[in-house]
PDB file of N, CA and C in Angstrom:
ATOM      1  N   UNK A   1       8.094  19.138  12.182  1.00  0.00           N
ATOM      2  CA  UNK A   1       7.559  17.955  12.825  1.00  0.00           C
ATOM      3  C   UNK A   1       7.051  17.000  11.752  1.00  0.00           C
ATOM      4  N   UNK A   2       7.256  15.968  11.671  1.00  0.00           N
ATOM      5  CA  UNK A   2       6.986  14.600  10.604  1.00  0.00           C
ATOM      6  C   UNK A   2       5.741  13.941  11.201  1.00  0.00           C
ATOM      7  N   UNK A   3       5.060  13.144  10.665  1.00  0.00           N
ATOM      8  CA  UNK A   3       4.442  12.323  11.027  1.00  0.00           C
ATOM      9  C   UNK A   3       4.613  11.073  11.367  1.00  0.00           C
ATOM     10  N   UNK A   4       6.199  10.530  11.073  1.00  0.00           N
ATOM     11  CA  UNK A   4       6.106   9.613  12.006  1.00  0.00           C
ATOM     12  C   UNK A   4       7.554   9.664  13.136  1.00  0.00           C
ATOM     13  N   UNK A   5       7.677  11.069  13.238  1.00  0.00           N
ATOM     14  CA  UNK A   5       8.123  11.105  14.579  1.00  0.00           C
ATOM     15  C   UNK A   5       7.411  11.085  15.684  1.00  0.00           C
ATOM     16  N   UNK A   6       7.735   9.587  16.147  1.00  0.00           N
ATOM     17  CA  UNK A   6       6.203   9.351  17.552  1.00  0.00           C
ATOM     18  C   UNK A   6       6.926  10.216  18.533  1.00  0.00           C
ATOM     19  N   UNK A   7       8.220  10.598  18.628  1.00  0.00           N
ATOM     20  CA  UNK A   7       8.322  11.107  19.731  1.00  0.00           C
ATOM     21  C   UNK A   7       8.322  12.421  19.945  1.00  0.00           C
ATOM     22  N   UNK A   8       7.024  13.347  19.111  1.00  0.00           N
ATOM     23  CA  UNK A   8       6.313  14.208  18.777  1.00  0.00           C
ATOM     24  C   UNK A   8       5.265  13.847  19.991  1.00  0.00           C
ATOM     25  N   UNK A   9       4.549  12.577  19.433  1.00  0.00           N
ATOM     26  CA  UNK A   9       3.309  12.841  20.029  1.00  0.00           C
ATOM     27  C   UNK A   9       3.450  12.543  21.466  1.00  0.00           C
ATOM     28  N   UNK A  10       2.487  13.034  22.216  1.00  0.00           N
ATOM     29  CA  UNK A  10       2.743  13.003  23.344  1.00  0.00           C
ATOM     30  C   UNK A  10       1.510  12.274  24.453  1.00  0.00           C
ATOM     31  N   UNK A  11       0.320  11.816  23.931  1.00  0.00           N
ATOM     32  CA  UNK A  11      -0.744  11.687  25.031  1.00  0.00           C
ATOM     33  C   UNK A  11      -0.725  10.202  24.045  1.00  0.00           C
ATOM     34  N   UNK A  12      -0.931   9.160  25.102  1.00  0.00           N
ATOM     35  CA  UNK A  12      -1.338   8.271  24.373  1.00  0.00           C
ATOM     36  C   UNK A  12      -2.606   7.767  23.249  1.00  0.00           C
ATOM     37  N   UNK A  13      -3.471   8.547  23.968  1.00  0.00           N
ATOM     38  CA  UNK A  13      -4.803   8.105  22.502  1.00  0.00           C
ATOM     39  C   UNK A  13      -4.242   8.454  21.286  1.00  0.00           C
ATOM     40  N   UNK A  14      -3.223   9.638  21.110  1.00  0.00           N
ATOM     41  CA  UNK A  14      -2.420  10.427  19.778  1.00  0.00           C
ATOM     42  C   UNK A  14      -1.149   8.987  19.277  1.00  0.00           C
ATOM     43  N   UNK A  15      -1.454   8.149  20.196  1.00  0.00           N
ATOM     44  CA  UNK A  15      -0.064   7.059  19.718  1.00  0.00           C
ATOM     45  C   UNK A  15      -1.141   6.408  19.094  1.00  0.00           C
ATOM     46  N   UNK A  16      -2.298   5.577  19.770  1.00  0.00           N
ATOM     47  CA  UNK A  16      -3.013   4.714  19.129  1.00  0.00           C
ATOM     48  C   UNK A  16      -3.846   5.284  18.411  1.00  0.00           C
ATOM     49  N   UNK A  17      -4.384   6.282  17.742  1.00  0.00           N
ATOM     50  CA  UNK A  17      -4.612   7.133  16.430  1.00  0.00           C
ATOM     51  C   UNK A  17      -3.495   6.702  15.676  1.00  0.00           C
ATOM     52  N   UNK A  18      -2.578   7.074  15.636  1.00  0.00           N
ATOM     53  CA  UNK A  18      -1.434   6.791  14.920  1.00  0.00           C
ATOM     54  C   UNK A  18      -1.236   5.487  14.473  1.00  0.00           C
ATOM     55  N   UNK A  19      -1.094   4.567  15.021  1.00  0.00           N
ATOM     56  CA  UNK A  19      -0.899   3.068  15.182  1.00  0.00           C
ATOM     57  C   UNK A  19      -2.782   2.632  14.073  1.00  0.00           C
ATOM     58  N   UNK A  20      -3.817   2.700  14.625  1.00  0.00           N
ATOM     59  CA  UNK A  20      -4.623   2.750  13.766  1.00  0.00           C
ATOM     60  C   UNK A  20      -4.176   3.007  12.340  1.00  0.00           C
ATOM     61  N   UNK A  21      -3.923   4.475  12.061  1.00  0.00           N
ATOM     62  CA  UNK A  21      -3.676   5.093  11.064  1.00  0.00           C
ATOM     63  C   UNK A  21      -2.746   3.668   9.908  1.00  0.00           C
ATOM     64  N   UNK A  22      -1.387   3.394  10.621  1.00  0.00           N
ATOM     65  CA  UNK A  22      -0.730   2.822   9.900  1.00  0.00           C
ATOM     66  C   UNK A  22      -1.288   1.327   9.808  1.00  0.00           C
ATOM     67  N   UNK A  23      -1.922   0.874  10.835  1.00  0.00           N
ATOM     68  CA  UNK A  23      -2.489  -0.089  10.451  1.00  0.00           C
ATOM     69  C   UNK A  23      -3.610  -0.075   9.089  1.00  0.00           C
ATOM     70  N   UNK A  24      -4.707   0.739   8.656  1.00  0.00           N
ATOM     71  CA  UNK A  24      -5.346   0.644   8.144  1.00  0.00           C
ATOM     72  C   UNK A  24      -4.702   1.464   6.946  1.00  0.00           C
ATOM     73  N   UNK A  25      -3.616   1.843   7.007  1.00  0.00           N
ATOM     74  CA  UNK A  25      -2.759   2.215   5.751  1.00  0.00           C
ATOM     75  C   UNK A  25      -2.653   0.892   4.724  1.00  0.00           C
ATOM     76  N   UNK A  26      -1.583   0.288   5.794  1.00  0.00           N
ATOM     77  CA  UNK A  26      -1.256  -1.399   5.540  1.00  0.00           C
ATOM     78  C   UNK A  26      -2.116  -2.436   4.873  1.00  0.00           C
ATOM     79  N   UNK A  27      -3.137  -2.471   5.366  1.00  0.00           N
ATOM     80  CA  UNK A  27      -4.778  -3.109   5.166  1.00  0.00           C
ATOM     81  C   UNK A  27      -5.218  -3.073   3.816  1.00  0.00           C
ATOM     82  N   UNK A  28      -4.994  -1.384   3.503  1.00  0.00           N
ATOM     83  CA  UNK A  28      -5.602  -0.774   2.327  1.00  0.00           C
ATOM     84  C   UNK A  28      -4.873  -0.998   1.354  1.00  0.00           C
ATOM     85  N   UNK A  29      -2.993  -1.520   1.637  1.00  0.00           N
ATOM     86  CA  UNK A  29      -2.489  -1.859   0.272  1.00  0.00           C
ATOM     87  C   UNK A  29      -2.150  -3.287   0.166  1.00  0.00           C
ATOM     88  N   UNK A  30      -2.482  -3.831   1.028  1.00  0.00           N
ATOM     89  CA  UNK A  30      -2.871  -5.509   0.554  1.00  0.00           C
ATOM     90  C   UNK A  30      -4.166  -5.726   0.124  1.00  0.00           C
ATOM     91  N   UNK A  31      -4.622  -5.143   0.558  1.00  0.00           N
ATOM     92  CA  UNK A  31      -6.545  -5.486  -0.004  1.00  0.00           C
ATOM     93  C   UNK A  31      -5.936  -5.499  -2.325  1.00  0.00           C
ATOM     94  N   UNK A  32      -5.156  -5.013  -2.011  1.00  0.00           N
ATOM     95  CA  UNK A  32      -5.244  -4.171  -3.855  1.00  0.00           C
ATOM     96  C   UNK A  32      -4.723  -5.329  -4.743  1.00  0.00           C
ATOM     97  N   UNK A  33      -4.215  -6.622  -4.088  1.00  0.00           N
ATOM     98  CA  UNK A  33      -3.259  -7.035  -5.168  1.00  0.00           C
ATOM     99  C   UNK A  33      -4.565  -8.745  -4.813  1.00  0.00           C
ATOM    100  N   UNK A  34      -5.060  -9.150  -6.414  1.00  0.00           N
ATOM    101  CA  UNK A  34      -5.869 -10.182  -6.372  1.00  0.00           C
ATOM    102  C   UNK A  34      -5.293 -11.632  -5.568  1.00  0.00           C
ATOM    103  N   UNK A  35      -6.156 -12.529  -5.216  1.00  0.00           N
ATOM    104  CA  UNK A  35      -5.203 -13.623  -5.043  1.00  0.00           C
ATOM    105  C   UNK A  35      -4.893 -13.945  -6.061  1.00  0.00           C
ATOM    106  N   UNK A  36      -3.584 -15.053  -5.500  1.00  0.00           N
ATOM    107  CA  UNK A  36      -2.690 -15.794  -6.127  1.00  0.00           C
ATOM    108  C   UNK A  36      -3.664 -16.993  -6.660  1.00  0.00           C
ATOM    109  N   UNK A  37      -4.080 -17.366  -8.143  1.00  0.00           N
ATOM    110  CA  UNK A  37      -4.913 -18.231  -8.434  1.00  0.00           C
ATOM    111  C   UNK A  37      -6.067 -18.010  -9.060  1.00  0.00           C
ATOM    112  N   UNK A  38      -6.510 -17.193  -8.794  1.00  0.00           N
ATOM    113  CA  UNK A  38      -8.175 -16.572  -9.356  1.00  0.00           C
ATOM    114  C   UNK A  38      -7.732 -16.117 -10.670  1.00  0.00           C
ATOM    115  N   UNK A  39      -9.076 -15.869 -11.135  1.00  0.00           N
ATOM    116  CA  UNK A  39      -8.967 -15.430 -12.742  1.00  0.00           C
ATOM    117  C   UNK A  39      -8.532 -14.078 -12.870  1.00  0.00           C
ATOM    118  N   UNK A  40      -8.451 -13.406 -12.031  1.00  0.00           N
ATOM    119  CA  UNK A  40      -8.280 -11.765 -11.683  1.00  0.00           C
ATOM    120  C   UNK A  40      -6.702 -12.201 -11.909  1.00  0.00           C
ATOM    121  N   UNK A  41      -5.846 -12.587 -11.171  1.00  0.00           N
ATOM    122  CA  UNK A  41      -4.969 -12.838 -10.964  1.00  0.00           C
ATOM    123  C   UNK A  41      -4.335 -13.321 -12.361  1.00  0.00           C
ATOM    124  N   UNK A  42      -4.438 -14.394 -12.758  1.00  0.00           N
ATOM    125  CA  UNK A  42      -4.394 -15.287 -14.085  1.00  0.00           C
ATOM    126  C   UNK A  42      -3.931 -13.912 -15.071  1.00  0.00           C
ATOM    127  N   UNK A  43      -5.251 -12.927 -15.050  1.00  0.00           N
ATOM    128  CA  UNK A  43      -5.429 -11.641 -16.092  1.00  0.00           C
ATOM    129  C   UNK A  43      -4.117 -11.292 -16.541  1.00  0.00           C
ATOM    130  N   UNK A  44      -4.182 -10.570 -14.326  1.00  0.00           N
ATOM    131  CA  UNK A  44      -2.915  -9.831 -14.269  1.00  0.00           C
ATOM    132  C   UNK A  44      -1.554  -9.966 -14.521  1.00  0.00           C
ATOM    133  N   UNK A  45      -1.321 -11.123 -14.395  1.00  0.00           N
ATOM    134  CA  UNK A  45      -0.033 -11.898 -14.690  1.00  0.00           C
ATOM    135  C   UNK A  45       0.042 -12.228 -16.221  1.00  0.00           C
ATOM    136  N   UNK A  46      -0.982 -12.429 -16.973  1.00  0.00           N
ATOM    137  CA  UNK A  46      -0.917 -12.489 -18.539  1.00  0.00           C
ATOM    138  C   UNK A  46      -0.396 -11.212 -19.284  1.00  0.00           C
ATOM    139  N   UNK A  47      -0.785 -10.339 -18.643  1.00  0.00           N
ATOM    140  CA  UNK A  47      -0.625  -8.730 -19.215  1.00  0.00           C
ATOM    141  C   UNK A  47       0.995  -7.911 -18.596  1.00  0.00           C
ATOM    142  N   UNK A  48       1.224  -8.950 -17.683  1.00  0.00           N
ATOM    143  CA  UNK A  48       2.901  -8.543 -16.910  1.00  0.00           C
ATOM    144  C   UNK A  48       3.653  -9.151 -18.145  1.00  0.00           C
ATOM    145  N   UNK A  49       4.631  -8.459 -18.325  1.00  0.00           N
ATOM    146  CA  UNK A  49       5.748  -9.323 -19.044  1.00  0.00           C
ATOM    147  C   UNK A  49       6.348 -10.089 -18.366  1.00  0.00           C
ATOM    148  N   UNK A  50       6.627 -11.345 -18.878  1.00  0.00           N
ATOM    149  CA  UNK A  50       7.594 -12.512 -18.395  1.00  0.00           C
ATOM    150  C   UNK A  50       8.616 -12.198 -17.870  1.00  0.00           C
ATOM    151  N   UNK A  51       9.163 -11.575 -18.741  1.00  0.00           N
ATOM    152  CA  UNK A  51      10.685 -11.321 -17.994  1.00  0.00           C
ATOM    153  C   UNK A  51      10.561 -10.517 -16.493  1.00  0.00           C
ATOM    154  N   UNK A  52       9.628  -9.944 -16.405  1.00  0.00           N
ATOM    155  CA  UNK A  52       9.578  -8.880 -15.056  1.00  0.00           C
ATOM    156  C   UNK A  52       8.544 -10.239 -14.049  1.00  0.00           C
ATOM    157  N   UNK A  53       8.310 -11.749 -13.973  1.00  0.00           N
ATOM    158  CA  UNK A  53       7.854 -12.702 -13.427  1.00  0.00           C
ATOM    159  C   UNK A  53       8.894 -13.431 -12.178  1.00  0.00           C
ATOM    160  N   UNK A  54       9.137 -13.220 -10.824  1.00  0.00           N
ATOM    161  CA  UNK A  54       9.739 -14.074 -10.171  1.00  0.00           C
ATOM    162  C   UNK A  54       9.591 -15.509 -10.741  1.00  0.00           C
ATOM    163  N   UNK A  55      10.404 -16.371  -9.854  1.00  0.00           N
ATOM    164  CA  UNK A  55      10.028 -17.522  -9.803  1.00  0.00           C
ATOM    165  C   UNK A  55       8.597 -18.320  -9.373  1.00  0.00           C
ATOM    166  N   UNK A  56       8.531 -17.733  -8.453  1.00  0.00           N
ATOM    167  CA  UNK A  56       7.417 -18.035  -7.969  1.00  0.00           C
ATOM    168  C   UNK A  56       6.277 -17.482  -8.542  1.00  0.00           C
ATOM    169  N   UNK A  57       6.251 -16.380  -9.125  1.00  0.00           N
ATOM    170  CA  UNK A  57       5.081 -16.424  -9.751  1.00  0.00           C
ATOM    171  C   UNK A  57       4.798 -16.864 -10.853  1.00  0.00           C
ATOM    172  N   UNK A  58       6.012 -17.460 -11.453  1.00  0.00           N
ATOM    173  CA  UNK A  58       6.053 -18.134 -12.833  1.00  0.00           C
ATOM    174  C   UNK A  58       5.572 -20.006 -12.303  1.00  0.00           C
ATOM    175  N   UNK A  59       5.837 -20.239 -11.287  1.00  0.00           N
ATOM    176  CA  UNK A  59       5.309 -21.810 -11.146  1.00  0.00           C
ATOM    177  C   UNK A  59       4.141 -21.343 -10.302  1.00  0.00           C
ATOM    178  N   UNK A  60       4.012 -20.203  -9.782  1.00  0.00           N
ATOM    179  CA  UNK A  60       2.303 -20.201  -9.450  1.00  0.00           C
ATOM    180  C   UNK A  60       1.003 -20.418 -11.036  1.00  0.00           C
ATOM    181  N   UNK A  61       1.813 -19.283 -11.779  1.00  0.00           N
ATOM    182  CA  UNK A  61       0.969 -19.318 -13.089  1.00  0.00           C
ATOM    183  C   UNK A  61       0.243 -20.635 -13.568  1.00  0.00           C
ATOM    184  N   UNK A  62       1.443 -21.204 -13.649  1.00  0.00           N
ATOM    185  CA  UNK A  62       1.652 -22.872 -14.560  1.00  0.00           C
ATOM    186  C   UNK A  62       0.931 -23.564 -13.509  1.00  0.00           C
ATOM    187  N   UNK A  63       1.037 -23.159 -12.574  1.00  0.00           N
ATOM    188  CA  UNK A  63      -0.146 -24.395 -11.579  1.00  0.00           C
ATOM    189  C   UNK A  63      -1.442 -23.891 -12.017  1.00  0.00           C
ATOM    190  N   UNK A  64      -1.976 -22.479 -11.535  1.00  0.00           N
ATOM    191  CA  UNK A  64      -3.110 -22.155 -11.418  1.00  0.00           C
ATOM    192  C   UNK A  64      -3.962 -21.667 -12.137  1.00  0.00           C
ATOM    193  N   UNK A  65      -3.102 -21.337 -13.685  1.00  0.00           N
ATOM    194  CA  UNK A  65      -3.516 -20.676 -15.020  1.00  0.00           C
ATOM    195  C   UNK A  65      -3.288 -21.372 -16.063  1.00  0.00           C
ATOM    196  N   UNK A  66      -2.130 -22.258 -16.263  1.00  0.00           N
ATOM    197  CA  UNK A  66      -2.107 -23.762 -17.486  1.00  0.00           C
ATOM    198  C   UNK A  66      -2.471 -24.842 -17.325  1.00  0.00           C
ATOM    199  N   UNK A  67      -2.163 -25.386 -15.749  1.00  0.00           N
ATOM    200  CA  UNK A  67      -2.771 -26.940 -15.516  1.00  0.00           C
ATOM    201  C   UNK A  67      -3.909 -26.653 -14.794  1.00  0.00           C
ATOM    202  N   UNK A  68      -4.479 -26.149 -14.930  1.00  0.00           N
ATOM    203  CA  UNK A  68      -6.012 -26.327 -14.273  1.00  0.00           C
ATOM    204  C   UNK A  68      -6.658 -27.590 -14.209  1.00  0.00           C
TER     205      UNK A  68
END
């Protein structure tokens, strides 16, 4: 039995436990990455190598970390 075979569980409060669960999974791994803009951010992106930089985070940089 897996955990996310819902069609395991069988009583509904055991669905919305579940549903919780992945919600506050979700929650917990966006909370982790700084915004886009802050000095946290700025850091993190200084210490990434360039080459491993989308586009977008390469004209986020230059907005929010060179032209200040």
């Amino acid at each position: 039995m897996s955990l996310l075979d819902f069609g395991a569980v069988k009583s509904p409060i055991s669905k919305l436990v579940a549903i919780a669960l992945v919600l506050a999974f979700t929650a917990g791994l966006s909370a982790c990455a700084p915004e886009v803009g802050t000095d946290a951010w700025c850091k993190q992106m200084k210490n990434k190598p360039s080459g491993d930089w989308t586009a977008n985070e390469a004209a986020d940089y230059a907005k929010h970390c060179v032209f200040k």
